[in-house]
Protein backbone atom coordinates (compact mmCIF):
# COMPACT_ATOMS: atom_id res chain seq x y z
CA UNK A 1 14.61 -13.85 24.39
CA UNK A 2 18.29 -14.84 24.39
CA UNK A 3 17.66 -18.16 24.74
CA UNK A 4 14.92 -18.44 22.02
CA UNK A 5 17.27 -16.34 19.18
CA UNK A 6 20.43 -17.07 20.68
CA UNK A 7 21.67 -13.63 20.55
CA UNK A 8 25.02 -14.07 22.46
CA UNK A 9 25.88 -17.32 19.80
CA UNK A 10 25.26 -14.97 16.71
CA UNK A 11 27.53 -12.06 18.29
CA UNK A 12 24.85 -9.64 18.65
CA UNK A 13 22.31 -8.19 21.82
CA UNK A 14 18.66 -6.82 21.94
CA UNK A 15 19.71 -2.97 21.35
CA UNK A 16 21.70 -4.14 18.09
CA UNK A 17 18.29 -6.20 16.76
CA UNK A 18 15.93 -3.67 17.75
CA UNK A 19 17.99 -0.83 15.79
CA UNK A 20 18.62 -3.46 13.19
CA UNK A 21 14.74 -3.93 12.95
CA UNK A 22 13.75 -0.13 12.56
CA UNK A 23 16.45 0.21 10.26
CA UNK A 24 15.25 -2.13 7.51
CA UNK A 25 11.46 -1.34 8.02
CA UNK A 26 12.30 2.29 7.34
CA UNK A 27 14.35 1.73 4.42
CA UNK A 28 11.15 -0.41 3.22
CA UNK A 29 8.45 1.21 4.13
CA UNK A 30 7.83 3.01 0.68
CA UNK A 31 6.17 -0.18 0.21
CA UNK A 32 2.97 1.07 2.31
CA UNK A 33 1.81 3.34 -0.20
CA UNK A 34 3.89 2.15 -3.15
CA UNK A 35 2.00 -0.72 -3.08
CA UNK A 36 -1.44 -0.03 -3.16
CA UNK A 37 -0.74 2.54 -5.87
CA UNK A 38 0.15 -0.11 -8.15
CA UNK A 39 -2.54 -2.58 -7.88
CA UNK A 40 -5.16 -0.09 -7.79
CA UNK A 41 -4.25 0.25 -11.58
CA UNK A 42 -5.19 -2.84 -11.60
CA UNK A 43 -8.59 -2.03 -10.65
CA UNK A 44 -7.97 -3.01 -6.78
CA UNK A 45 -9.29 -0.93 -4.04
CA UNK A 46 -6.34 0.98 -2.95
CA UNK A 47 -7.01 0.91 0.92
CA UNK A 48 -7.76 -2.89 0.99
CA UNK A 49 -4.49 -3.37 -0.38
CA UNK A 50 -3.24 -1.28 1.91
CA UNK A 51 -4.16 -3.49 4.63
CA UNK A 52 -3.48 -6.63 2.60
CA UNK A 53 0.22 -5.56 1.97
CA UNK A 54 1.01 -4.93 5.98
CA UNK A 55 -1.02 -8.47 6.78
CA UNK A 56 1.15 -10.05 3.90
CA UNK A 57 4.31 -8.19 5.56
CA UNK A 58 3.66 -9.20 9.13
CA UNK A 59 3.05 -13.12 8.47
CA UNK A 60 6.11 -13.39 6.07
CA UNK A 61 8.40 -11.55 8.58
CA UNK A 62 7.01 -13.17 11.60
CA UNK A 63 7.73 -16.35 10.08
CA UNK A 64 11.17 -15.97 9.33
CA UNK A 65 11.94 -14.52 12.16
CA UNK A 66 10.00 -17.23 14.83
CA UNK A 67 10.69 -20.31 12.27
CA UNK A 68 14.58 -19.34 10.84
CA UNK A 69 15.75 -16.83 13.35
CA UNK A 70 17.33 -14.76 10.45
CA UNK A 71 17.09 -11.18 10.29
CA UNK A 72 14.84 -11.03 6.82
CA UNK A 73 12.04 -8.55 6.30
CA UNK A 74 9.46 -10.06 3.93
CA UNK A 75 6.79 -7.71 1.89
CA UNK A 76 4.82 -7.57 -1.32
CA UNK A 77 8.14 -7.34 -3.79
CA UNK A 78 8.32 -4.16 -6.44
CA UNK A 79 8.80 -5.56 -9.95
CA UNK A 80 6.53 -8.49 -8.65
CA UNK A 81 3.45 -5.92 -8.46
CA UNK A 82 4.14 -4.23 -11.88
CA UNK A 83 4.35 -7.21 -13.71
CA UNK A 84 0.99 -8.32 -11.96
CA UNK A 85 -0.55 -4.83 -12.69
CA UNK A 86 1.08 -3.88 -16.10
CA UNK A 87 1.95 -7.17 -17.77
CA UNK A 88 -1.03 -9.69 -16.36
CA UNK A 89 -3.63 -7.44 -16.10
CA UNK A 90 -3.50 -4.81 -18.27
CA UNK A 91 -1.25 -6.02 -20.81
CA UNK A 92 -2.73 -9.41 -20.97
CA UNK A 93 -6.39 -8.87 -20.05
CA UNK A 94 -6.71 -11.09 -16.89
CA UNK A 95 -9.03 -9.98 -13.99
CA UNK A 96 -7.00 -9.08 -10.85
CA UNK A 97 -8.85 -11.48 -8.97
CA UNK A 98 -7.53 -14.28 -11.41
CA UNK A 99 -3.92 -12.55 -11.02
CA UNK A 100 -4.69 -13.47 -7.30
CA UNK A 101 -5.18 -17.15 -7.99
CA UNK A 102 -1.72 -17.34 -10.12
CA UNK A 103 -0.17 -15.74 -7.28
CA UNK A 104 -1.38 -18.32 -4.95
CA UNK A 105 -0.50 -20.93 -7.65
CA UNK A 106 3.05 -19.71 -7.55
CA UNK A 107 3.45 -19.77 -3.89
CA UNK A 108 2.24 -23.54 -3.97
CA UNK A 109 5.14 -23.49 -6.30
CA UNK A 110 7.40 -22.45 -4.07
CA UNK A 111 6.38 -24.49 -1.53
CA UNK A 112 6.68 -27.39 -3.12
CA UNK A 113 10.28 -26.73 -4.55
CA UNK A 114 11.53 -25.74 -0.94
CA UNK A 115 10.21 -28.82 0.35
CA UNK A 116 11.47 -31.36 -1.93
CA UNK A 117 14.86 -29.81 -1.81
CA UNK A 118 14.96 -28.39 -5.74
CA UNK A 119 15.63 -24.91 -4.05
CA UNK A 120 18.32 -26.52 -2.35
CA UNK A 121 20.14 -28.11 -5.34
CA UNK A 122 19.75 -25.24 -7.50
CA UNK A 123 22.16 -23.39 -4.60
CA UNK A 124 24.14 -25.99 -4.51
CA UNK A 125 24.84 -26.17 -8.05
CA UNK A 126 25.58 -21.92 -8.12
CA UNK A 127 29.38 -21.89 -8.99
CA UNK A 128 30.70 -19.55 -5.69
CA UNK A 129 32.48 -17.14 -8.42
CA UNK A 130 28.76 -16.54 -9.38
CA UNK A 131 27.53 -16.33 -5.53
CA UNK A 132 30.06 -13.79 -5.16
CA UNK A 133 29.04 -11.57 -8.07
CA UNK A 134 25.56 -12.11 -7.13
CA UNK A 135 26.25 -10.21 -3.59
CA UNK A 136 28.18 -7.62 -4.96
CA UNK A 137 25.88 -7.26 -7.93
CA UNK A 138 22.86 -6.70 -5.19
CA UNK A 139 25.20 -3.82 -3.58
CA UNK A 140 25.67 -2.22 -6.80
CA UNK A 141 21.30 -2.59 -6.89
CA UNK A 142 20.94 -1.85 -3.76
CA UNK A 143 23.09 1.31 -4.29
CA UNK A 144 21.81 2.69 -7.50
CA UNK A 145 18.20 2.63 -6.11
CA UNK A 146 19.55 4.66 -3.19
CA UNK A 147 20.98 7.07 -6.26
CA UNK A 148 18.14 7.38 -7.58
CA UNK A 149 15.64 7.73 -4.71
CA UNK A 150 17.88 10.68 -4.23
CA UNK A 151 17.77 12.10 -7.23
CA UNK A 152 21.33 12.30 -7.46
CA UNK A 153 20.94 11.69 -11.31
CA UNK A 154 18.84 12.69 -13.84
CA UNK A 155 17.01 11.42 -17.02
CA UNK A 156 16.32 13.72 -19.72
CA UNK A 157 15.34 12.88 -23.06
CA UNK A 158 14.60 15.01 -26.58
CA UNK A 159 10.99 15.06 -27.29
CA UNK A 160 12.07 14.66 -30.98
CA UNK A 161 13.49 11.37 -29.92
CA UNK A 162 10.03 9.83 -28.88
CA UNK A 163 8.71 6.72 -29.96
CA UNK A 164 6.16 5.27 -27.69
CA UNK A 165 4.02 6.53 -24.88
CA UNK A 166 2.47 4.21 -22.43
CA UNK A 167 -0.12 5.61 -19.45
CA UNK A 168 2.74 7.71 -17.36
CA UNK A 169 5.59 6.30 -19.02
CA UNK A 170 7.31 8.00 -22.33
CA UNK A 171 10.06 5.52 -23.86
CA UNK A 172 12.36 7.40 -26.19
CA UNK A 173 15.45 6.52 -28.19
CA UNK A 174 18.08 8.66 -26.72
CA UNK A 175 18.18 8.84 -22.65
CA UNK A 176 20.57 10.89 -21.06
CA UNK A 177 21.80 10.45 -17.57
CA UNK A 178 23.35 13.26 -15.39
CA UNK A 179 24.17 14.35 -12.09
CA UNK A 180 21.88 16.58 -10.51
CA UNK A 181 22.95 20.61 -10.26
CA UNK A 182 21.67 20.00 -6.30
CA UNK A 183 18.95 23.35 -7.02
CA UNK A 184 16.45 20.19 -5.81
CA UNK A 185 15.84 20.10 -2.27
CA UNK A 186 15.27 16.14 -2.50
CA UNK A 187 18.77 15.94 -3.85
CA UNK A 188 20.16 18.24 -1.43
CA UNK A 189 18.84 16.61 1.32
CA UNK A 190 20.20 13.22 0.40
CA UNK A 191 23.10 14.57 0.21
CA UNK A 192 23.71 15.75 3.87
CA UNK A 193 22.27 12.85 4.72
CA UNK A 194 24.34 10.80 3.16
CA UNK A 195 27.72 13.29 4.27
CA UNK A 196 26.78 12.43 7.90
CA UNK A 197 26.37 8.84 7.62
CA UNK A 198 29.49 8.24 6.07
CA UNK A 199 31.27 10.47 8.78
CA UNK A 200 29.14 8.15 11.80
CA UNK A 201 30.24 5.18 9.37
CA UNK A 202 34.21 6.01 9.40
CA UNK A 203 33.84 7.25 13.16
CA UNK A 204 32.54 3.53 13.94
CA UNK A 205 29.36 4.56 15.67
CA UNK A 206 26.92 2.42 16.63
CA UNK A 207 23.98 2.90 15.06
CA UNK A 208 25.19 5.01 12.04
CA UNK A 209 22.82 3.98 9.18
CA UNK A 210 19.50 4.51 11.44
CA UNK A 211 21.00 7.48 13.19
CA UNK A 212 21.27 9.23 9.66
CA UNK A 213 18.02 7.95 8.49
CA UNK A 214 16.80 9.93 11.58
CA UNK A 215 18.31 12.76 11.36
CA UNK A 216 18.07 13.74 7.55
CA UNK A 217 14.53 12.98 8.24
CA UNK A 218 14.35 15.74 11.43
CA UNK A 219 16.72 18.39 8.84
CA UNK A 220 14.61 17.74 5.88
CA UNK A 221 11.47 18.96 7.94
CA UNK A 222 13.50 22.58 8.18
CA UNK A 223 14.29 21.92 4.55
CA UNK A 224 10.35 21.21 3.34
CA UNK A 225 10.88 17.81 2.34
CA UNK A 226 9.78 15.75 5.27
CA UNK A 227 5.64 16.15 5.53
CA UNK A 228 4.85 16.94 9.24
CA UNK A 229 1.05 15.67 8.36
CA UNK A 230 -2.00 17.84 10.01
CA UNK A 231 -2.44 15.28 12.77
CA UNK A 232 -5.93 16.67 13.82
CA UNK A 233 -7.07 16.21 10.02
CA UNK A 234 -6.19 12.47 10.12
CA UNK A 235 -8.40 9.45 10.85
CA UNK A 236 -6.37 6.74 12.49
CA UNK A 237 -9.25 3.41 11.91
CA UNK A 238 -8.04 0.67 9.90
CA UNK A 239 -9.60 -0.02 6.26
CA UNK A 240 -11.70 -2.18 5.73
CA UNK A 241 -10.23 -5.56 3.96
CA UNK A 242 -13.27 -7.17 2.24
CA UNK A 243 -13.05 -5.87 -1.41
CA UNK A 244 -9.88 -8.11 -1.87
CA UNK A 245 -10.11 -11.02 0.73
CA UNK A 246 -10.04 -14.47 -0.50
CA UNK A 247 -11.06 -12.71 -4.00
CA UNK A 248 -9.10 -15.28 -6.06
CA UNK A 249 -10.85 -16.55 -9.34
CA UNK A 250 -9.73 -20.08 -9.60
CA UNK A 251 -12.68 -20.95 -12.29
CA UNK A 252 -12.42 -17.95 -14.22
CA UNK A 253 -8.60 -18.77 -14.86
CA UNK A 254 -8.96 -22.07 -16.42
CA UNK A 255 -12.17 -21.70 -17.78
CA UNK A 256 -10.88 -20.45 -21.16
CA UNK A 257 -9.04 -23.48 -23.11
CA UNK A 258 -6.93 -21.21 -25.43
CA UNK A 259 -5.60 -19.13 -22.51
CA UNK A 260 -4.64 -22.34 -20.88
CA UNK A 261 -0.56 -22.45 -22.21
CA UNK A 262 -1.00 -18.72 -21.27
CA UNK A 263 -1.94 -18.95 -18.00
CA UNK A 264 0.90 -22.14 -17.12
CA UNK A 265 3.73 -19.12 -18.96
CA UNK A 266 2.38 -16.85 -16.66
CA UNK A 267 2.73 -18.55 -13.43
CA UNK A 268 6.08 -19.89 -15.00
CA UNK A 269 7.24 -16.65 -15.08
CA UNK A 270 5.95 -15.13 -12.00
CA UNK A 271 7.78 -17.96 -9.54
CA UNK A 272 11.35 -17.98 -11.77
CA UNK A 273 11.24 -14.16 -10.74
CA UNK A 274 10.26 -14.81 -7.30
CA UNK A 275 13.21 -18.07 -7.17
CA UNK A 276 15.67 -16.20 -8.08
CA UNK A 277 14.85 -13.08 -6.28
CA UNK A 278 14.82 -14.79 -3.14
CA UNK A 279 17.95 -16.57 -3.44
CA UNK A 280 19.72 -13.72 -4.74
CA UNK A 281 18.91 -12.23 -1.58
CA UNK A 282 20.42 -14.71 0.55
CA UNK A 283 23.14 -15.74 -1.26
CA UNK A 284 23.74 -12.34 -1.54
CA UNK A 285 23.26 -10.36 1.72
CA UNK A 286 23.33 -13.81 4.47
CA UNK A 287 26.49 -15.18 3.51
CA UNK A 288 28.67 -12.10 3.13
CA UNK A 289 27.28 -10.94 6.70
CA UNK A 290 28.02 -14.36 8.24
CA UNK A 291 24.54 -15.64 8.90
CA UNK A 292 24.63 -18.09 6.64
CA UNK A 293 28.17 -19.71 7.82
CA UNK A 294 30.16 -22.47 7.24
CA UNK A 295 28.75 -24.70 9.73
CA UNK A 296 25.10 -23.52 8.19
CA UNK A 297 26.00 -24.46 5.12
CA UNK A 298 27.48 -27.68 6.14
CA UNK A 299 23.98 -28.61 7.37
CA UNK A 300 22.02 -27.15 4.43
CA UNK A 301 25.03 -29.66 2.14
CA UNK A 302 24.33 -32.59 4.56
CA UNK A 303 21.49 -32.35 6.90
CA UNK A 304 18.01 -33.53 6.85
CA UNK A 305 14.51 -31.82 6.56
CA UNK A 306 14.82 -28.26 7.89
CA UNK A 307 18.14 -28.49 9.87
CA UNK A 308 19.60 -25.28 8.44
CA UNK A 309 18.98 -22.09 8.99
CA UNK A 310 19.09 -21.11 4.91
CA UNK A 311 16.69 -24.30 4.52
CA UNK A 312 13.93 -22.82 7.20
CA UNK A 313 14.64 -19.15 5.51
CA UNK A 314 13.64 -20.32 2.38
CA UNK A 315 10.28 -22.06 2.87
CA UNK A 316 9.11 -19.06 4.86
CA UNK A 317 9.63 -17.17 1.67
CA UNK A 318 8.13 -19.61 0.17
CA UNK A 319 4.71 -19.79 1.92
CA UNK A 320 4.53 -15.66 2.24
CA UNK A 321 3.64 -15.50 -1.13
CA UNK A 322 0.47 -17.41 -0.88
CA UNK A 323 -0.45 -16.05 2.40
CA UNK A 324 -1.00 -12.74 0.91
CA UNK A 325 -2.66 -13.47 -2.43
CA UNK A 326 -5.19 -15.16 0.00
CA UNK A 327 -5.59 -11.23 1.63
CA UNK A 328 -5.18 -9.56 -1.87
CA UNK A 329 -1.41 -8.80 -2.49
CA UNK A 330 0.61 -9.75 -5.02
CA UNK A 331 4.21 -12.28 -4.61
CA UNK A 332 5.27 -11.56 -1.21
CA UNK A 333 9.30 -11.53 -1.06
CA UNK A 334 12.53 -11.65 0.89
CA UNK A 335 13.53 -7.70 0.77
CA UNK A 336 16.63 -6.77 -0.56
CA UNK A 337 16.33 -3.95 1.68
CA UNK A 338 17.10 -6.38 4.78
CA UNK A 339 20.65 -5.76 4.03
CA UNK A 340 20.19 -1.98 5.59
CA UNK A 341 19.08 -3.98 8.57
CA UNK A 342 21.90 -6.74 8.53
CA UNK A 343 24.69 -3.53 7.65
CA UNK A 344 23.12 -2.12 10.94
CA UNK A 345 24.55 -5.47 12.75
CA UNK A 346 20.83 -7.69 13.15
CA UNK A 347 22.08 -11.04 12.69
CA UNK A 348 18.51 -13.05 14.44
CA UNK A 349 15.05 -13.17 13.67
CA UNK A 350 15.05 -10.66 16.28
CA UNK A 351 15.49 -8.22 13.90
CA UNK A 352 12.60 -9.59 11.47
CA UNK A 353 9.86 -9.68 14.48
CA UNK A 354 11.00 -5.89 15.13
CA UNK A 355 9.71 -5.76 11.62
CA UNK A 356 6.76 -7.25 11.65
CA UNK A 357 6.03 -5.36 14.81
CA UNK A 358 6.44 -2.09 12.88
CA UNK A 359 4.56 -3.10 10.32
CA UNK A 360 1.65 -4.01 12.46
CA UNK A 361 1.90 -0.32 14.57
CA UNK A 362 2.11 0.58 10.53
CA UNK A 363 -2.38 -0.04 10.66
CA UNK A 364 -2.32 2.60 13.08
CA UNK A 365 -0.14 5.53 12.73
CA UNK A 366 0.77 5.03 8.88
CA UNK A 367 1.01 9.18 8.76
CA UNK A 368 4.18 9.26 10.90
CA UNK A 369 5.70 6.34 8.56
CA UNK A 370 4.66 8.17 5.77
CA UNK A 371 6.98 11.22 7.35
CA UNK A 372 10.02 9.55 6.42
CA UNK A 373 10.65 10.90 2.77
CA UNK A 374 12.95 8.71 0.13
CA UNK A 375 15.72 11.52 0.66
CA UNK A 376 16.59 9.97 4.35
CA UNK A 377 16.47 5.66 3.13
CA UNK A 378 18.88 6.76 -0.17
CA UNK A 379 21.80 7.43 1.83
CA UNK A 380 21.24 4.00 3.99
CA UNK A 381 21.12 1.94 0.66
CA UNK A 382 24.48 3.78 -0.53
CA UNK A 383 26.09 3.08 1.84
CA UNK A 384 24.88 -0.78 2.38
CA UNK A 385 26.27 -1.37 -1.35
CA UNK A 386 29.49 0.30 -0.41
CA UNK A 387 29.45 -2.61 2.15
CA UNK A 388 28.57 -5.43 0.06
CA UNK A 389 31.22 -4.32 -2.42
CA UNK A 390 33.73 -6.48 -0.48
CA UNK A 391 32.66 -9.82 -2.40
CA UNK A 392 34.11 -8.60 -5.37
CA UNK A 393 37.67 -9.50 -4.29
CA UNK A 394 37.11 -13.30 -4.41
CA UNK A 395 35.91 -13.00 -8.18
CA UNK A 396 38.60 -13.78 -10.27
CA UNK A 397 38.67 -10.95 -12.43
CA UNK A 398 41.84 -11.59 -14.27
CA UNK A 399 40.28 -15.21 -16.30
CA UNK A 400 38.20 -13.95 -18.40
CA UNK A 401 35.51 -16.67 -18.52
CA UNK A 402 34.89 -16.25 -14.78
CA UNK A 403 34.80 -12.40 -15.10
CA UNK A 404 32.54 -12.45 -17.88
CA UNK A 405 29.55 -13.99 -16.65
CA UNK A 406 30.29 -12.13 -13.32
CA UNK A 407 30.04 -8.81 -14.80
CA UNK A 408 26.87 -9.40 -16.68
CA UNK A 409 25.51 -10.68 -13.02
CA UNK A 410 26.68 -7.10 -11.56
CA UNK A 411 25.44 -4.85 -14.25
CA UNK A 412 22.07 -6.26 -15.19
CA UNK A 413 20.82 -6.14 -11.74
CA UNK A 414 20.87 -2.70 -11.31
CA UNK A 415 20.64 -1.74 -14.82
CA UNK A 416 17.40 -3.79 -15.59
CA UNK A 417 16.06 -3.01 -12.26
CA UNK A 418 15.72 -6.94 -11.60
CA UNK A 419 18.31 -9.77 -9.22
CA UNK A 420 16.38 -12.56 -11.68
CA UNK A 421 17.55 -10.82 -14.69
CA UNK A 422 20.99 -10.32 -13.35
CA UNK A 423 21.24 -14.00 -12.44
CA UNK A 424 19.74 -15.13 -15.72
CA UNK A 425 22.11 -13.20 -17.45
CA UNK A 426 25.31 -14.68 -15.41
CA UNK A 427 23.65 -18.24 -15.57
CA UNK A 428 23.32 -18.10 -19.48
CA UNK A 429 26.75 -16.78 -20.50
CA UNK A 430 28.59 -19.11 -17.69
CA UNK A 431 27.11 -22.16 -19.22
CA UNK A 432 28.19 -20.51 -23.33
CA UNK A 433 31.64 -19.85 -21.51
CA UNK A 434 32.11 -23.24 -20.33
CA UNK A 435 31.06 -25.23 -23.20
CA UNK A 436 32.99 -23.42 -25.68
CA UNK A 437 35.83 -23.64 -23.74
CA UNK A 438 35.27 -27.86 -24.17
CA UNK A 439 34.61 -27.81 -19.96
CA UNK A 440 30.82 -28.34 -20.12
CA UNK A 441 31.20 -31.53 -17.92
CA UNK A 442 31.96 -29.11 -15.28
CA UNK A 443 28.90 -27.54 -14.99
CA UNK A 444 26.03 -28.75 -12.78
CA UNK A 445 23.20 -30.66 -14.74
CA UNK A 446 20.80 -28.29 -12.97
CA UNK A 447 22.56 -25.20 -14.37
CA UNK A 448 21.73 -26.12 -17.47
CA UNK A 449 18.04 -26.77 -16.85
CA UNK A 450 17.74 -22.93 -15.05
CA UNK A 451 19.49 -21.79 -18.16
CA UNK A 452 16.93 -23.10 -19.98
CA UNK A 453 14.87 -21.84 -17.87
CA UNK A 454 15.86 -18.40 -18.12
CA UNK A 455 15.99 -18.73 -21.62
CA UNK A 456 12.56 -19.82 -22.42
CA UNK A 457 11.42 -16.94 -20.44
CA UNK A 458 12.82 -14.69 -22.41
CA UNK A 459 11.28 -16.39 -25.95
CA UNK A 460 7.95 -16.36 -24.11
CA UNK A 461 7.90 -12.72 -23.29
CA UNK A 462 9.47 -12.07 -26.83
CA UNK A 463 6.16 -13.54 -28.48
């Protein structure tokens, strides 16, 4: 085991990994029942997907953990699975099953960008002011869904102020946000939990985040948020996987001419998402924890085929997504959530084979997962963006062309609920900042493209 993840050469041991592992499956595992929520709007059997979305985890993880030896947790990615659901299904009037075959399409996608090195020029080409606001800007992400899994804010809204209602969804004109009164026990409970992670955090202890995942999780069953489930009511056999394996509708997806330029926008826009996600992620959470170093980077600069570890990281992204449209999921992703994981001090795919493990055990005793509530995985994704707030300091805050398209980086992240959109955002306005300040011949050539990119995106979606 040391010799095959080189634990000793990455500063780390089997303890560290293992916690490091548990740590980032727990702060994930929402995803387990999120999931199959989602899609079964779409008209998907819920319990297939079920199964579909651990099978999807499992492969991605295992991969990037055997093949990269990084410490990456992959799963079916949130935003990913509403825009399948809300946007390509319902909104647009596709099948699911031919939402499967443009998932697969966009894996192919991905492969084939990893492996002819566009994925690796686009990086390249990321000014590092931008790389930095990019890590910091997942913290702040990372952070405010930790806020608001523990419903240490609140949305209100005045009924008068409604305009549009969609399914569960009211959209109104006026949203206020608040801090909670603490009268909710969700709120309350993050809130210990969060009080004695940040006292294991400043005492040094090893082990802090899980340790107060673990214990909010034992307090909030004295507190009746944690669900001790009826383990004598519960059947412990795995679904069934048939109603969505190798379901994808290749001929019914082209088989309408007019939808044709509709189809091509929609896979378009389902791998920039995905792209950008994933590389976000990395940029983001590898290189500020040092497992994407200098001498990694030399060799993703320099080397050949898959000689870095960032290169071999990326194509395993890259063929997850595939791999579980083929099972019935939609885009499998990199987790941001890896960063609890990484915070905790995994550094090796050690950590992402813990994962996968987990997620296998997941077929079998889902209940107890289910047990930890989102009160006990807030206070670990707090305090992870506290930790990637350190990037900030090589930003260049005081020239205001490098802090502009910075800031829009950090705040559209969290505040559209979406790393692409942050990145588009920083992309766009760093390109306007440079050529009206006569230094476009600065920029990288493929900036531009993205930028373009990013922009026709946005057109398309506005039509």
């Amino acid at each position: 085991m040391e010799k095959f993840f080189k634990l000793k050469e990455n500063g780390t041991d089997v303890k560290t990994e293992l916690m490091a592992g548990l740590t980032t499956f727990l702060t994930m595992a929402y995803i387990l029942f999120v999931n199959p929520s989602i899609l079964a709007a779409a008209g998907m059997d819920k319990n297939s997907v079920f199964v579909a979305t651990i099978i999807a985890a499992v492969i991605g993880t295992l991969v990037m953990g055997l093949v990269a030896n990084v410490p990456f947790a992959q799963a079916p990615g949130m935003g990913l699975n509403a825009f399948f659901t809300f946007t390509v299904v319902l909104g647009l009037g596709f099948t699911w099953q031919q939402a499967l075959a443009m998932v697969f399409i966009c894996g192919i996608i991905n492969i084939i960008i990893t492996t002819t090195k566009i994925r690796k020029m686009i990086i390249q080409a990321i000014p590092h002011s931008l790389q930095y606001a990019i890590s910091g800007g997942i913290g702040l992400f990372i952070a405010f869904i930790g806020i608001k899994q523990a419903h240490f804010i609140t949305f209100t809204g005045e009924a008068a102020n409604q305009v549009a209602s969609s399914g569960d969804s009211t959209i109104f004109n006026s949203v206020n946000l608040a801090m909670t009164d603490f009268k909710d026990p969700v709120a309350l409970l993050a809130l210990i939990g969060l009080v004695i992670t940040i006292i294991l955090m400043l005492l040094k202890f090893k082990g802090a985040i899980l340790l107060g995942i673990l214990s909010t999780t034992v307090i909030g069953i004295f507190m009746g948020v944690t669900q001790v489930p009826d383990f004598s009511q519960i059947s412990f056999g795995i679904p069934s996987m048939a109603p969505t394996f190798m379901k994808l509708d290749f001929v019914g997806l082209f088989s309408d001419p007019s939808k044709i330029f509709l189809v091509f926008t929609t896979i378009f826009a389902f791998s920039l998402s995905d792209t950008f996600d994933t590389i976000g992620t990395f940029l983001g959470t590898g290189r500020k924890a040092g497992i994407f170093d200098d001498k990694d980077e030399k060799l993703f600069e320099e080397g050949n085929s898959f000689s870095s570890k960032l290169e071999r990281a990326l194509f395993a992204d890259a063929t997850a997504t595939s791999i579980g449209a083929l099972f019935g999921t939609s885009n499998t992703t990199t987790y941001v959530e890896s960063a609890a994981g990484i915070g905790q001090g995994g550094r090796t795919g050690l950590t992402s084979v813990t994962v996968a493990v987990l997620f296998l055990l997941s077929l079998f005793i889902s209940p107890i997962m289910g047990m930890v509530p989102a009160a006990a995985t807030a206070p670990a994704l707090i305090v992870v963006g506290i930790l990637m707030m350190e990037s900030f300091k090589n930003i260049d805050w005081g020239t205001f062309e490098v802090a502009m398209p910075a800031f829009f980086i950090v705040t559209f992240m969290p505040f559209t609920g979406s790393i692409s959109n942050g990145v588009a955002a920083g992309f766009v306005t760093y390109c306007i900042a440079k050529v009206v300040k006569k230094e476009g011949k600065e920029v990288h050539p493929i900036m531009y493209i993205v930028s373009g990119l990013f922009l026709l995106n946005f057109i398309i979606s506005a039509l």
